[in-house]
PDB file of N, CA and C in Angstrom:
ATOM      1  N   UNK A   1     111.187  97.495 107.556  1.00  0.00           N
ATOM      2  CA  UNK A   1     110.172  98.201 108.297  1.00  0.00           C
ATOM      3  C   UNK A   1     109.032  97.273 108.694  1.00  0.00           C
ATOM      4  N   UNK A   2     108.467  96.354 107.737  1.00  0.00           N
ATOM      5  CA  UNK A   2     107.446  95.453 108.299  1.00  0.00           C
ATOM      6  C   UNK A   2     107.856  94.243 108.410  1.00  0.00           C
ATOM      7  N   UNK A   3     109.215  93.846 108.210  1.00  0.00           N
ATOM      8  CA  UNK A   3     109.884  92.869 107.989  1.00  0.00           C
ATOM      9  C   UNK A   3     108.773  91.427 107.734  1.00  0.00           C
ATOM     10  N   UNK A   4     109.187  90.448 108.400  1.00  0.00           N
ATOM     11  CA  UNK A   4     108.230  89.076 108.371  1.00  0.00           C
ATOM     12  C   UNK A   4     106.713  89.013 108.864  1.00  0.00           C
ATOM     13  N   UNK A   5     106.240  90.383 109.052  1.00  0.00           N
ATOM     14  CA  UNK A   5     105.108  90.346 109.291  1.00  0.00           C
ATOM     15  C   UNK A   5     103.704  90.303 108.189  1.00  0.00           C
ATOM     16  N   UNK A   6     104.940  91.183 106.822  1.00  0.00           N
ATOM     17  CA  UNK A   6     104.256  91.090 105.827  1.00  0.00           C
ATOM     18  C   UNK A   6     104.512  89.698 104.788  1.00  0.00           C
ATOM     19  N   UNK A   7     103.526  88.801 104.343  1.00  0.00           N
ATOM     20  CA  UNK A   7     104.490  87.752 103.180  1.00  0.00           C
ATOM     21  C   UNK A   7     104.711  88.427 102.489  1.00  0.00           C
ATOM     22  N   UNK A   8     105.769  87.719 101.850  1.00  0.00           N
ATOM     23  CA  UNK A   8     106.441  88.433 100.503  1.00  0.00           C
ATOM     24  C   UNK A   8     106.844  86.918  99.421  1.00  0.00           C
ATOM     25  N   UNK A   9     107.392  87.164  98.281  1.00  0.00           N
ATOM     26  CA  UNK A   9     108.061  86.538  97.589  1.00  0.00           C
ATOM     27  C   UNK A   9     109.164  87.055  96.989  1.00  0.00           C
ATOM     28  N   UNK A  10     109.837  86.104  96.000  1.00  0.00           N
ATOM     29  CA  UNK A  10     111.251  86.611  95.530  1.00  0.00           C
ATOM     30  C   UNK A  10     110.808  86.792  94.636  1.00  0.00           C
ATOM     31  N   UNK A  11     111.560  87.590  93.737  1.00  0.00           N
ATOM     32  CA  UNK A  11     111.173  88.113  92.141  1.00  0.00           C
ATOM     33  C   UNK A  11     111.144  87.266  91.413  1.00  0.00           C
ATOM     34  N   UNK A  12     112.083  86.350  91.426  1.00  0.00           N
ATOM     35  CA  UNK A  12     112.418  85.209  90.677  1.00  0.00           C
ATOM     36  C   UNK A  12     111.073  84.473  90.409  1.00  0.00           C
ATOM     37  N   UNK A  13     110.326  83.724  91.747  1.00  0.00           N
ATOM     38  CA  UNK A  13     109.492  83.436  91.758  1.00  0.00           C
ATOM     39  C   UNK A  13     108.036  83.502  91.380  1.00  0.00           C
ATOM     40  N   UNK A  14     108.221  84.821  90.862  1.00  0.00           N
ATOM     41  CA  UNK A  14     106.689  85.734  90.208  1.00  0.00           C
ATOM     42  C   UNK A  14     106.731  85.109  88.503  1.00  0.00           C
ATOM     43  N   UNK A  15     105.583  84.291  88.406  1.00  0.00           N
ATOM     44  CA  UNK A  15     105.208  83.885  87.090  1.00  0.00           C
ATOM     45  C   UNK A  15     104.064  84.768  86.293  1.00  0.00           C
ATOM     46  N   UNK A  16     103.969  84.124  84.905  1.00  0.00           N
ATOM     47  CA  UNK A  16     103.047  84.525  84.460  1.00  0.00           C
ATOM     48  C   UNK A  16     101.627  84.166  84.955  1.00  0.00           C
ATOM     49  N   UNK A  17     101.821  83.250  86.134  1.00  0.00           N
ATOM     50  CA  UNK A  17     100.285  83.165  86.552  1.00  0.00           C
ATOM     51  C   UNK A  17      99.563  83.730  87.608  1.00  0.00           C
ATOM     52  N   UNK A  18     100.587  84.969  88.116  1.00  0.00           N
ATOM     53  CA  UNK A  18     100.787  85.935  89.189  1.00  0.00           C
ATOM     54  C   UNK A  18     100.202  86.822  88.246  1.00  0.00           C
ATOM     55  N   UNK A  19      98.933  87.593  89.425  1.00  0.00           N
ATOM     56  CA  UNK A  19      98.835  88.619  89.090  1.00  0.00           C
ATOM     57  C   UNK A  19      99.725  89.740  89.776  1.00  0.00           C
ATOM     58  N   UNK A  20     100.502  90.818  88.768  1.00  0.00           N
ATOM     59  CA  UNK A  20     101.413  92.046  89.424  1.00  0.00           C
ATOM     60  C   UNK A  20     101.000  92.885  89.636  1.00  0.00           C
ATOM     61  N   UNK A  21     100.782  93.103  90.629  1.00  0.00           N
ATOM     62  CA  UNK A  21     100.370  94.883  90.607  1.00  0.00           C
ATOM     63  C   UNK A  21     101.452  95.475  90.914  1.00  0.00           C
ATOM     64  N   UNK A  22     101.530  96.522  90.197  1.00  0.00           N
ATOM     65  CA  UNK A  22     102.017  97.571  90.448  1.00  0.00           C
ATOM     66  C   UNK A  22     102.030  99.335  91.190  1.00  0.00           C
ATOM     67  N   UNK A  23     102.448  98.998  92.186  1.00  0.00           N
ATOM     68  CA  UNK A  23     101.464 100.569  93.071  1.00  0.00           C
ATOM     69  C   UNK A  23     102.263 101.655  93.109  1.00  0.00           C
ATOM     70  N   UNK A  24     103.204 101.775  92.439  1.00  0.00           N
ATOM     71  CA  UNK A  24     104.130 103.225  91.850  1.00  0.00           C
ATOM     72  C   UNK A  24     103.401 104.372  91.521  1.00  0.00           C
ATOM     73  N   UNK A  25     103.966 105.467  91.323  1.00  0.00           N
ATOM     74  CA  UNK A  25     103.248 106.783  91.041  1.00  0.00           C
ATOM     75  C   UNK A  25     103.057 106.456  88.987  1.00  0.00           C
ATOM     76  N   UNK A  26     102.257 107.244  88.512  1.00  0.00           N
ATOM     77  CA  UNK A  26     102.337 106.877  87.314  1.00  0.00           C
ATOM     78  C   UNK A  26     103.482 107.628  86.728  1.00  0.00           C
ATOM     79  N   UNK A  27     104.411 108.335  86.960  1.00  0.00           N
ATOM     80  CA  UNK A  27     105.809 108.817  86.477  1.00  0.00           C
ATOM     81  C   UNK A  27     106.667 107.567  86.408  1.00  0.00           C
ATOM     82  N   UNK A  28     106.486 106.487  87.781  1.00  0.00           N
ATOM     83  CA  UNK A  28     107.220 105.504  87.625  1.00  0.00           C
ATOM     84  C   UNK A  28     107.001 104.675  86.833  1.00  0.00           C
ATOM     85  N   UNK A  29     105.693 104.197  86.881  1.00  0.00           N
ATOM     86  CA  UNK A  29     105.326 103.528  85.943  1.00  0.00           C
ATOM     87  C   UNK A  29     105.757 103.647  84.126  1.00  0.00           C
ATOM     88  N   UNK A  30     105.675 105.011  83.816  1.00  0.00           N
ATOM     89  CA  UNK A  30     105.481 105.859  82.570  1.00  0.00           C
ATOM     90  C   UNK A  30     107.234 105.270  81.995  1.00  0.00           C
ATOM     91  N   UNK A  31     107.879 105.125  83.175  1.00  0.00           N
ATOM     92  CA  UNK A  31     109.360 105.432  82.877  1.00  0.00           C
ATOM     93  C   UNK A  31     109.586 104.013  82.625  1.00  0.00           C
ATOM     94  N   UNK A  32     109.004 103.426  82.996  1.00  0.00           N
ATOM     95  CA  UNK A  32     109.749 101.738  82.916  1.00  0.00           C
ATOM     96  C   UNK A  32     108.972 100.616  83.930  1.00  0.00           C
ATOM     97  N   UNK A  33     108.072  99.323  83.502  1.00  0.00           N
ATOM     98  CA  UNK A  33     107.075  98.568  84.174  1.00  0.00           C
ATOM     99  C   UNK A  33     107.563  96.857  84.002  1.00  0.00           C
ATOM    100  N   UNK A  34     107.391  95.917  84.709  1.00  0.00           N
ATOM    101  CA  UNK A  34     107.527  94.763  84.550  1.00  0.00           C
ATOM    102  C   UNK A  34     106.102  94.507  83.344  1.00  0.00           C
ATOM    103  N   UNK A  35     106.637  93.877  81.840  1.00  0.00           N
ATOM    104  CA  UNK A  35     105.452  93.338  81.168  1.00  0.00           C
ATOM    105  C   UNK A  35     104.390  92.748  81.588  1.00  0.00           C
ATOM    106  N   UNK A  36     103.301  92.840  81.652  1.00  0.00           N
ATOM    107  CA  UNK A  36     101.744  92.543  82.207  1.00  0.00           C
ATOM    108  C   UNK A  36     101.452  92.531  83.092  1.00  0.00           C
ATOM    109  N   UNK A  37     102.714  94.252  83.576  1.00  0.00           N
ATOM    110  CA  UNK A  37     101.930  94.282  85.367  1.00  0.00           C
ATOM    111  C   UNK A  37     100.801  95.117  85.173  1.00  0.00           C
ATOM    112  N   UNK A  38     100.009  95.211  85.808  1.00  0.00           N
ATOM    113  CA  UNK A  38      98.803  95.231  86.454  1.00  0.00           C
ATOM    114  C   UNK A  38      98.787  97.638  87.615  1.00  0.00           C
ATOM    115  N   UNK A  39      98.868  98.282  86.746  1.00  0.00           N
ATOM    116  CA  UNK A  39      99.299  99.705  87.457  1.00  0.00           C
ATOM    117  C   UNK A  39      97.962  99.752  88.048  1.00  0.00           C
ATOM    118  N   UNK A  40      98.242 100.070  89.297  1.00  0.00           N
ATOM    119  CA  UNK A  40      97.291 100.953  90.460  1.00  0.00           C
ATOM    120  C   UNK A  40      97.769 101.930  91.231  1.00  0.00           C
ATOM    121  N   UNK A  41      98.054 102.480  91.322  1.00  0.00           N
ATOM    122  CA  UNK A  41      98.885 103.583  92.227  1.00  0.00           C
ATOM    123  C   UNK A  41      98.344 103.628  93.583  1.00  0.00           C
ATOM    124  N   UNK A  42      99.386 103.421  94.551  1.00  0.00           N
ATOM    125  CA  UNK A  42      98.884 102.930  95.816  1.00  0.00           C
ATOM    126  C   UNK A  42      97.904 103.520  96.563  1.00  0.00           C
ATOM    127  N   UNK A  43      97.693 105.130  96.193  1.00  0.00           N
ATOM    128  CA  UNK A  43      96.953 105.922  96.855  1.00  0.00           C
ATOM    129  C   UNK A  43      94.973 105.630  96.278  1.00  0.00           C
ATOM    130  N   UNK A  44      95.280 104.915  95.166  1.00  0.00           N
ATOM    131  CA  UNK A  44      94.253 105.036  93.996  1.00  0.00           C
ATOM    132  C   UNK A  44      93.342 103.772  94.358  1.00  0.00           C
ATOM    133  N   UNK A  45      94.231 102.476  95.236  1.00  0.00           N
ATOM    134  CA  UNK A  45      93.827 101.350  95.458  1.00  0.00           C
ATOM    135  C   UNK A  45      92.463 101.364  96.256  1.00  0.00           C
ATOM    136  N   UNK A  46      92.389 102.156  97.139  1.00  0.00           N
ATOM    137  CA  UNK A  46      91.038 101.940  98.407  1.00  0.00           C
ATOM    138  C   UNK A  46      89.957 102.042  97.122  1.00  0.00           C
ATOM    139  N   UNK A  47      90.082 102.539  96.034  1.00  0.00           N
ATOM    140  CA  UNK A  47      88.652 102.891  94.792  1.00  0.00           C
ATOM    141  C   UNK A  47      88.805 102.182  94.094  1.00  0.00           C
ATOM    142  N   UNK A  48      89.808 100.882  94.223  1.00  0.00           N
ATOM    143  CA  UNK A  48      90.020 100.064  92.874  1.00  0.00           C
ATOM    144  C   UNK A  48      89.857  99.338  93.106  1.00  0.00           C
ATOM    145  N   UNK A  49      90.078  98.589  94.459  1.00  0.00           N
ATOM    146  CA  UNK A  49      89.711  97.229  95.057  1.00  0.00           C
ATOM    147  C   UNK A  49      89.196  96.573  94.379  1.00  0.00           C
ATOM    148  N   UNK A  50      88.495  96.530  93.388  1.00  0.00           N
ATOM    149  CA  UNK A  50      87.390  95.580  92.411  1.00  0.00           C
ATOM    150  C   UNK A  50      88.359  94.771  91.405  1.00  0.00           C
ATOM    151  N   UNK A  51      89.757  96.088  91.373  1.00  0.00           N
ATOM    152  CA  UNK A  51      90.653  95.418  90.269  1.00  0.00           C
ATOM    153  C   UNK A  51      91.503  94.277  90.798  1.00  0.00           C
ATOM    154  N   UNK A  52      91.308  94.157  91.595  1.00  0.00           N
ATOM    155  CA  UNK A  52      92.368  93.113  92.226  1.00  0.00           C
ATOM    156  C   UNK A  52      91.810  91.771  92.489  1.00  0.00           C
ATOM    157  N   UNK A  53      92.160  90.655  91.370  1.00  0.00           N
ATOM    158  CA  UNK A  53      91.635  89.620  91.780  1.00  0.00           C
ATOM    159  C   UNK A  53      91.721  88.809  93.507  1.00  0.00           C
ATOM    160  N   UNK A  54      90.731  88.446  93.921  1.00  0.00           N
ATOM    161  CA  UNK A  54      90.822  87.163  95.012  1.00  0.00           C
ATOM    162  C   UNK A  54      90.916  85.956  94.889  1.00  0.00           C
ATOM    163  N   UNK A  55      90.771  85.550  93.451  1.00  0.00           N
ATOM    164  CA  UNK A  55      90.906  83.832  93.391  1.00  0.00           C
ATOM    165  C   UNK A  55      92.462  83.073  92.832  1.00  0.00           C
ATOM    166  N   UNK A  56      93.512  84.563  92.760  1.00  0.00           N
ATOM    167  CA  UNK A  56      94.634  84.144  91.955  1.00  0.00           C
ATOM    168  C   UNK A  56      95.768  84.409  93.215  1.00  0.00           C
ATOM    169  N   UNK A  57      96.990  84.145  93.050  1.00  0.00           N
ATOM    170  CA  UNK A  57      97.810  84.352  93.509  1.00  0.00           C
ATOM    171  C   UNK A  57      98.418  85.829  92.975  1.00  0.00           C
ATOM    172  N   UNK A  58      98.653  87.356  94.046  1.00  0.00           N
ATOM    173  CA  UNK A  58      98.900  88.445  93.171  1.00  0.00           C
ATOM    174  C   UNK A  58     100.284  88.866  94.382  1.00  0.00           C
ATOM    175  N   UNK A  59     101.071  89.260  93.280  1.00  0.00           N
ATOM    176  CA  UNK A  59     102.257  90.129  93.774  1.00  0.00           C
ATOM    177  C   UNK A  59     102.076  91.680  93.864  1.00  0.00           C
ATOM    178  N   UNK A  60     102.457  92.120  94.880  1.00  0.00           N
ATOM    179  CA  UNK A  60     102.475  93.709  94.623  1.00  0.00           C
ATOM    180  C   UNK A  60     103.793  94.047  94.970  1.00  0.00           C
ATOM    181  N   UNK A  61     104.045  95.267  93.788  1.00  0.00           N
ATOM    182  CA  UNK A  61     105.466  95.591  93.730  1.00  0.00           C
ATOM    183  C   UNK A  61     105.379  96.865  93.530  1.00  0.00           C
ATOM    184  N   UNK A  62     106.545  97.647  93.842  1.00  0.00           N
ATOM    185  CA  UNK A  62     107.104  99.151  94.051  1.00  0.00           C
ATOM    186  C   UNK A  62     108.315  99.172  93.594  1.00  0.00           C
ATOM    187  N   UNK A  63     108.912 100.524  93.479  1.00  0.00           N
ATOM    188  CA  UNK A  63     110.102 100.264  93.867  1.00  0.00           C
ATOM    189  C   UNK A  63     111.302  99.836  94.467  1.00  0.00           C
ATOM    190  N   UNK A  64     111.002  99.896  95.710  1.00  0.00           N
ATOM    191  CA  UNK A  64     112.461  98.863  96.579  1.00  0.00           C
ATOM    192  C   UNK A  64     111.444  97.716  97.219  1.00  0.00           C
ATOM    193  N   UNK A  65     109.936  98.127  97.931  1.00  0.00           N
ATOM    194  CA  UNK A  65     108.985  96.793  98.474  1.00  0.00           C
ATOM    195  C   UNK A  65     108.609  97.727  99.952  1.00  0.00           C
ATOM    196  N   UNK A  66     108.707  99.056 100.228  1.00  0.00           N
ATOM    197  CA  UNK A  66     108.226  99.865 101.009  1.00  0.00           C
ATOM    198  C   UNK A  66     106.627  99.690 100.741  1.00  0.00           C
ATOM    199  N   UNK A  67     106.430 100.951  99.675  1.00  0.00           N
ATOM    200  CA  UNK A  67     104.951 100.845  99.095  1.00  0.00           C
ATOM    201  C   UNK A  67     104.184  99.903  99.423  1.00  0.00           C
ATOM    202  N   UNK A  68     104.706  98.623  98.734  1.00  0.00           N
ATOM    203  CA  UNK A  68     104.507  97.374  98.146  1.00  0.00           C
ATOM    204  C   UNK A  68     103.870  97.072  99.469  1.00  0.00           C
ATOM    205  N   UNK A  69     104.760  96.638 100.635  1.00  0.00           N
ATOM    206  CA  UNK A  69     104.440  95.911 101.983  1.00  0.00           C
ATOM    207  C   UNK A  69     102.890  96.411 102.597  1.00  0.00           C
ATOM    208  N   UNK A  70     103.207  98.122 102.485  1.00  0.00           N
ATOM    209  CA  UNK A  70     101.907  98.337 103.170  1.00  0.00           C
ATOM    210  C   UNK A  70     100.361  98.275 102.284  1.00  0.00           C
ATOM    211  N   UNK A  71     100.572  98.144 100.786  1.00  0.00           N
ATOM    212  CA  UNK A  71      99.243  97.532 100.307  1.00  0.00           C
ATOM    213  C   UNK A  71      99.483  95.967 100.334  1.00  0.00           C
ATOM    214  N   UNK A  72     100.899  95.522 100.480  1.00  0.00           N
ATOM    215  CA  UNK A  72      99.488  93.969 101.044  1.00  0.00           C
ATOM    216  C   UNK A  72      99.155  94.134 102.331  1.00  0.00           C
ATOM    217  N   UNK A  73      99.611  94.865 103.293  1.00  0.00           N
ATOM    218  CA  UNK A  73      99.342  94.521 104.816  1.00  0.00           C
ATOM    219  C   UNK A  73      97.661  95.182 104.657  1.00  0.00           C
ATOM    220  N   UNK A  74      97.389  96.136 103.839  1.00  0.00           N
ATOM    221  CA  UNK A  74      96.207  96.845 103.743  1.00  0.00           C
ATOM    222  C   UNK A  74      94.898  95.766 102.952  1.00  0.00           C
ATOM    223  N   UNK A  75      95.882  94.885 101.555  1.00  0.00           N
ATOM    224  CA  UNK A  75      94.619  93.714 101.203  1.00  0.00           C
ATOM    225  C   UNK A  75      94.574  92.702 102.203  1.00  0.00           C
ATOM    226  N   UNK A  76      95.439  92.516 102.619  1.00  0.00           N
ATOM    227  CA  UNK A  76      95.518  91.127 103.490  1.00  0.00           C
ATOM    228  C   UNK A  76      94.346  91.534 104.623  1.00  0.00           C
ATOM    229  N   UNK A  77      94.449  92.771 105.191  1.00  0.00           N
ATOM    230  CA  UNK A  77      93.318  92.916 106.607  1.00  0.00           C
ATOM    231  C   UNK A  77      91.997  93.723 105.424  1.00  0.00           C
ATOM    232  N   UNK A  78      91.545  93.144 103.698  1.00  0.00           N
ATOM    233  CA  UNK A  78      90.757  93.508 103.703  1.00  0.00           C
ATOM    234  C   UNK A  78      89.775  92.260 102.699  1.00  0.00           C
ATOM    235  N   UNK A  79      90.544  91.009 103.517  1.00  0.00           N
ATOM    236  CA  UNK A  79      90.048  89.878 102.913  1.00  0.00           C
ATOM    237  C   UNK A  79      90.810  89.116 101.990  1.00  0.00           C
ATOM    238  N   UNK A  80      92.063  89.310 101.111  1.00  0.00           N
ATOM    239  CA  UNK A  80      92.781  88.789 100.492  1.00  0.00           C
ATOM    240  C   UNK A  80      93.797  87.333 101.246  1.00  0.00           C
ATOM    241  N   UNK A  81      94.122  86.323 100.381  1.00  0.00           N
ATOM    242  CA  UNK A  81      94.547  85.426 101.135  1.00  0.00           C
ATOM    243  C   UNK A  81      95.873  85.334 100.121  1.00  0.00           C
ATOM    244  N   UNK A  82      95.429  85.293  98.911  1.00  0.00           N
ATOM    245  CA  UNK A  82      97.137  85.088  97.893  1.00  0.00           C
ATOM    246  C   UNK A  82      97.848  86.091  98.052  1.00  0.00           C
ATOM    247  N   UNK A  83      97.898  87.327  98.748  1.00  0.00           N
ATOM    248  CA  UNK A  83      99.006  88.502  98.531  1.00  0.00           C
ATOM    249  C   UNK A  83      99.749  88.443  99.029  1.00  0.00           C
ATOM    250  N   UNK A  84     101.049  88.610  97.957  1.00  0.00           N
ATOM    251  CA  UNK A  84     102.578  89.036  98.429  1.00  0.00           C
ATOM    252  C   UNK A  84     103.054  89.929  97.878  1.00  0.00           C
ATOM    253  N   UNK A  85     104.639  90.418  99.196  1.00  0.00           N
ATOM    254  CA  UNK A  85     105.038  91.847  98.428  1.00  0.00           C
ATOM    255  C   UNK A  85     106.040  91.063  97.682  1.00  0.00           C
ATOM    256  N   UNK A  86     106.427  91.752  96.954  1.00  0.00           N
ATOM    257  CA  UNK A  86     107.792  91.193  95.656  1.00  0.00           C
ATOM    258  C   UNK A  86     108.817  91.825  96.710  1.00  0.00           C
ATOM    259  N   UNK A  87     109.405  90.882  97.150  1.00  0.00           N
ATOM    260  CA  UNK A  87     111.009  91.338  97.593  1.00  0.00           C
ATOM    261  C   UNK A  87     112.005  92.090  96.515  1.00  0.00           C
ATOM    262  N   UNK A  88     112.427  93.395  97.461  1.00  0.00           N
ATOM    263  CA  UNK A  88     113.544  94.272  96.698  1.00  0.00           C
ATOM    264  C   UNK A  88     112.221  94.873  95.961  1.00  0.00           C
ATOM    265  N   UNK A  89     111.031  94.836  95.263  1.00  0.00           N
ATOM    266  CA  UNK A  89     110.286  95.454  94.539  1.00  0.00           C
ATOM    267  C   UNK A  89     111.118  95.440  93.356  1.00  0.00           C
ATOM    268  N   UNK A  90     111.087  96.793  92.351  1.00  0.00           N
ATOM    269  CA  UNK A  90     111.798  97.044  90.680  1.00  0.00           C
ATOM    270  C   UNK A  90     112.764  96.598  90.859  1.00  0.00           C
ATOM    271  N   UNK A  91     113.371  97.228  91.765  1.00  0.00           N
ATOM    272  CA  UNK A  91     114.972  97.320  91.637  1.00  0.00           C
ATOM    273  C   UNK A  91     115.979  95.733  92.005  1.00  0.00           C
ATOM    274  N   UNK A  92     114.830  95.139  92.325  1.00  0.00           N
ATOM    275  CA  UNK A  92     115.398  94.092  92.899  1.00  0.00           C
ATOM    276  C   UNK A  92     115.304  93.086  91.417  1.00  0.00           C
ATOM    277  N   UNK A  93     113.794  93.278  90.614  1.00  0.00           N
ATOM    278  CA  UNK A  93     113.219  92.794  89.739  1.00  0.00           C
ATOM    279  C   UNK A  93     114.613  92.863  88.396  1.00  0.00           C
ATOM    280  N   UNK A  94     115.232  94.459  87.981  1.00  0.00           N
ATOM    281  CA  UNK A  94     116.034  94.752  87.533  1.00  0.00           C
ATOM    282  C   UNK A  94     116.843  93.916  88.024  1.00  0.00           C
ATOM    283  N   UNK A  95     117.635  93.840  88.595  1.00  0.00           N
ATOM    284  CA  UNK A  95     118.928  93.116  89.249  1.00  0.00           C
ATOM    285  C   UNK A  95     118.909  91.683  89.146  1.00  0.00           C
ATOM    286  N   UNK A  96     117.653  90.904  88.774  1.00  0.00           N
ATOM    287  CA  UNK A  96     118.018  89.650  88.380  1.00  0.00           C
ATOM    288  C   UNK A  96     117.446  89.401  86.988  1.00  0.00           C
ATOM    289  N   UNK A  97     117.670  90.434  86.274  1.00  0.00           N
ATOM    290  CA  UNK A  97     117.576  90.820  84.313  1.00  0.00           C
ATOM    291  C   UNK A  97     116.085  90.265  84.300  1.00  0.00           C
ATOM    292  N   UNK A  98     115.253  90.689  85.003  1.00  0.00           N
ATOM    293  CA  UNK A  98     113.955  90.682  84.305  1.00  0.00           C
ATOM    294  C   UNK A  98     113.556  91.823  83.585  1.00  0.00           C
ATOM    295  N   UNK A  99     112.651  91.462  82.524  1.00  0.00           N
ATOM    296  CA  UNK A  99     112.619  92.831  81.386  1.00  0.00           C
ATOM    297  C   UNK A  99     112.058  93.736  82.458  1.00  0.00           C
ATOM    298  N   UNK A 100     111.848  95.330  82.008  1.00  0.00           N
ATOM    299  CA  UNK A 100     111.769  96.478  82.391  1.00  0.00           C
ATOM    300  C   UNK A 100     110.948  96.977  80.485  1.00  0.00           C
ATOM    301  N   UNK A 101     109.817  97.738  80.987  1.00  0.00           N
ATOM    302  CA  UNK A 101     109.283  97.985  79.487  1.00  0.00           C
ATOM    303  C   UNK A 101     108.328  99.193  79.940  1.00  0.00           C
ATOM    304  N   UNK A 102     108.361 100.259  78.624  1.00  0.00           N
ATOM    305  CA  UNK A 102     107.886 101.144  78.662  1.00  0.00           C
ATOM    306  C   UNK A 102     106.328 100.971  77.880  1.00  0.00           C
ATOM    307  N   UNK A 103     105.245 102.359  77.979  1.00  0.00           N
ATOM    308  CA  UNK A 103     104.075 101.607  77.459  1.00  0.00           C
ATOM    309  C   UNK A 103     103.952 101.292  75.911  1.00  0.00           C
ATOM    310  N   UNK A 104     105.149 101.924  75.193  1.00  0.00           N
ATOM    311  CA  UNK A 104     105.219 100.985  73.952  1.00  0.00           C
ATOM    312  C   UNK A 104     105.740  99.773  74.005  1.00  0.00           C
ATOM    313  N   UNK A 105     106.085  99.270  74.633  1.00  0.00           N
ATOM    314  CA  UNK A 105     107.001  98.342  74.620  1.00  0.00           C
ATOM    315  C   UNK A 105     108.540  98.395  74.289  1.00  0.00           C
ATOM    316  N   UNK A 106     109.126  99.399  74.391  1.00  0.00           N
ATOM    317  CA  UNK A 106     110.589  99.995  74.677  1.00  0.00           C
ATOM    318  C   UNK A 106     111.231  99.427  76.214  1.00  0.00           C
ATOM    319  N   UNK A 107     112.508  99.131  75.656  1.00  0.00           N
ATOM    320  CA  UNK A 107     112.793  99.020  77.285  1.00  0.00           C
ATOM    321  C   UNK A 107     112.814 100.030  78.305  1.00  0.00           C
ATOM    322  N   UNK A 108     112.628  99.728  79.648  1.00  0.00           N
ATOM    323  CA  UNK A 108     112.242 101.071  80.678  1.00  0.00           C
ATOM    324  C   UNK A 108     113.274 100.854  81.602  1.00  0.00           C
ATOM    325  N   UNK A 109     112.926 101.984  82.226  1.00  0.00           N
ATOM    326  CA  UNK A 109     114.023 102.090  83.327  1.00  0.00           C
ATOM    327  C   UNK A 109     113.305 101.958  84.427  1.00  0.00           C
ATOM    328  N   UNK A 110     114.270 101.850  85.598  1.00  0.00           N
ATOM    329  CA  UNK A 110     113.421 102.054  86.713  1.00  0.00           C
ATOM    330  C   UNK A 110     113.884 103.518  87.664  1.00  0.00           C
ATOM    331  N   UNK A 111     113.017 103.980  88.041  1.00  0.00           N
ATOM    332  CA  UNK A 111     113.328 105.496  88.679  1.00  0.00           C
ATOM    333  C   UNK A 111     112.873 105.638  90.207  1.00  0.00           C
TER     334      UNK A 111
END
């Protein structure tokens, strides 16, 4: 849908020195999260803006990278320069065995 208009990265590529956000509903979240992502729920972001660093490199991820695309296309035109969407988003994240964790730290699913 936004294809190369939005940057993105590969999952693979997302370190621990990436900040993740995560912009899922909190059901998704609740059910299963990449460890030390970062939950905002996409609708929740225009009031959170403060949470989102500018001096780091940050991934935003969803489920497949729908969500995902249109909050970076939304930080990117609101001053952000490090944002990318996570290609494939969870499901993509899942598919190359990165953990999946619930808020105990149980493994999660993705939904």
């Amino acid at each position: 849908m936004f294809g190369s208009q939005v940057p993105s990265v590969p999952v693979t590529a997302i370190d621990d020195d990436t900040y993740l956000l995560d912009v899922r509903e909190d059901d998704e979240w609740a059910a299963g999260h990449a460890p030390g992502a970062h939950h905002v729920p996409m609708m929740e972001l225009p009031a959170r803006l403060a949470e989102v660093p500018t001096d780091r490199d940050v991934a935003v991820i969803c489920r497949s990278g729908g969500r995902s695309a249109q909050v970076v296309g939304y930080l990117l035109s609101n001053g952000w320069g490090q944002v990318r969407n996570a290609d494939g988003g969870m499901r993509q994240w899942v598919a190359v065995g990165k953990p999946v964790v619930t808020g105990d730290g149980q493994p999660g699913q993705v939904i």
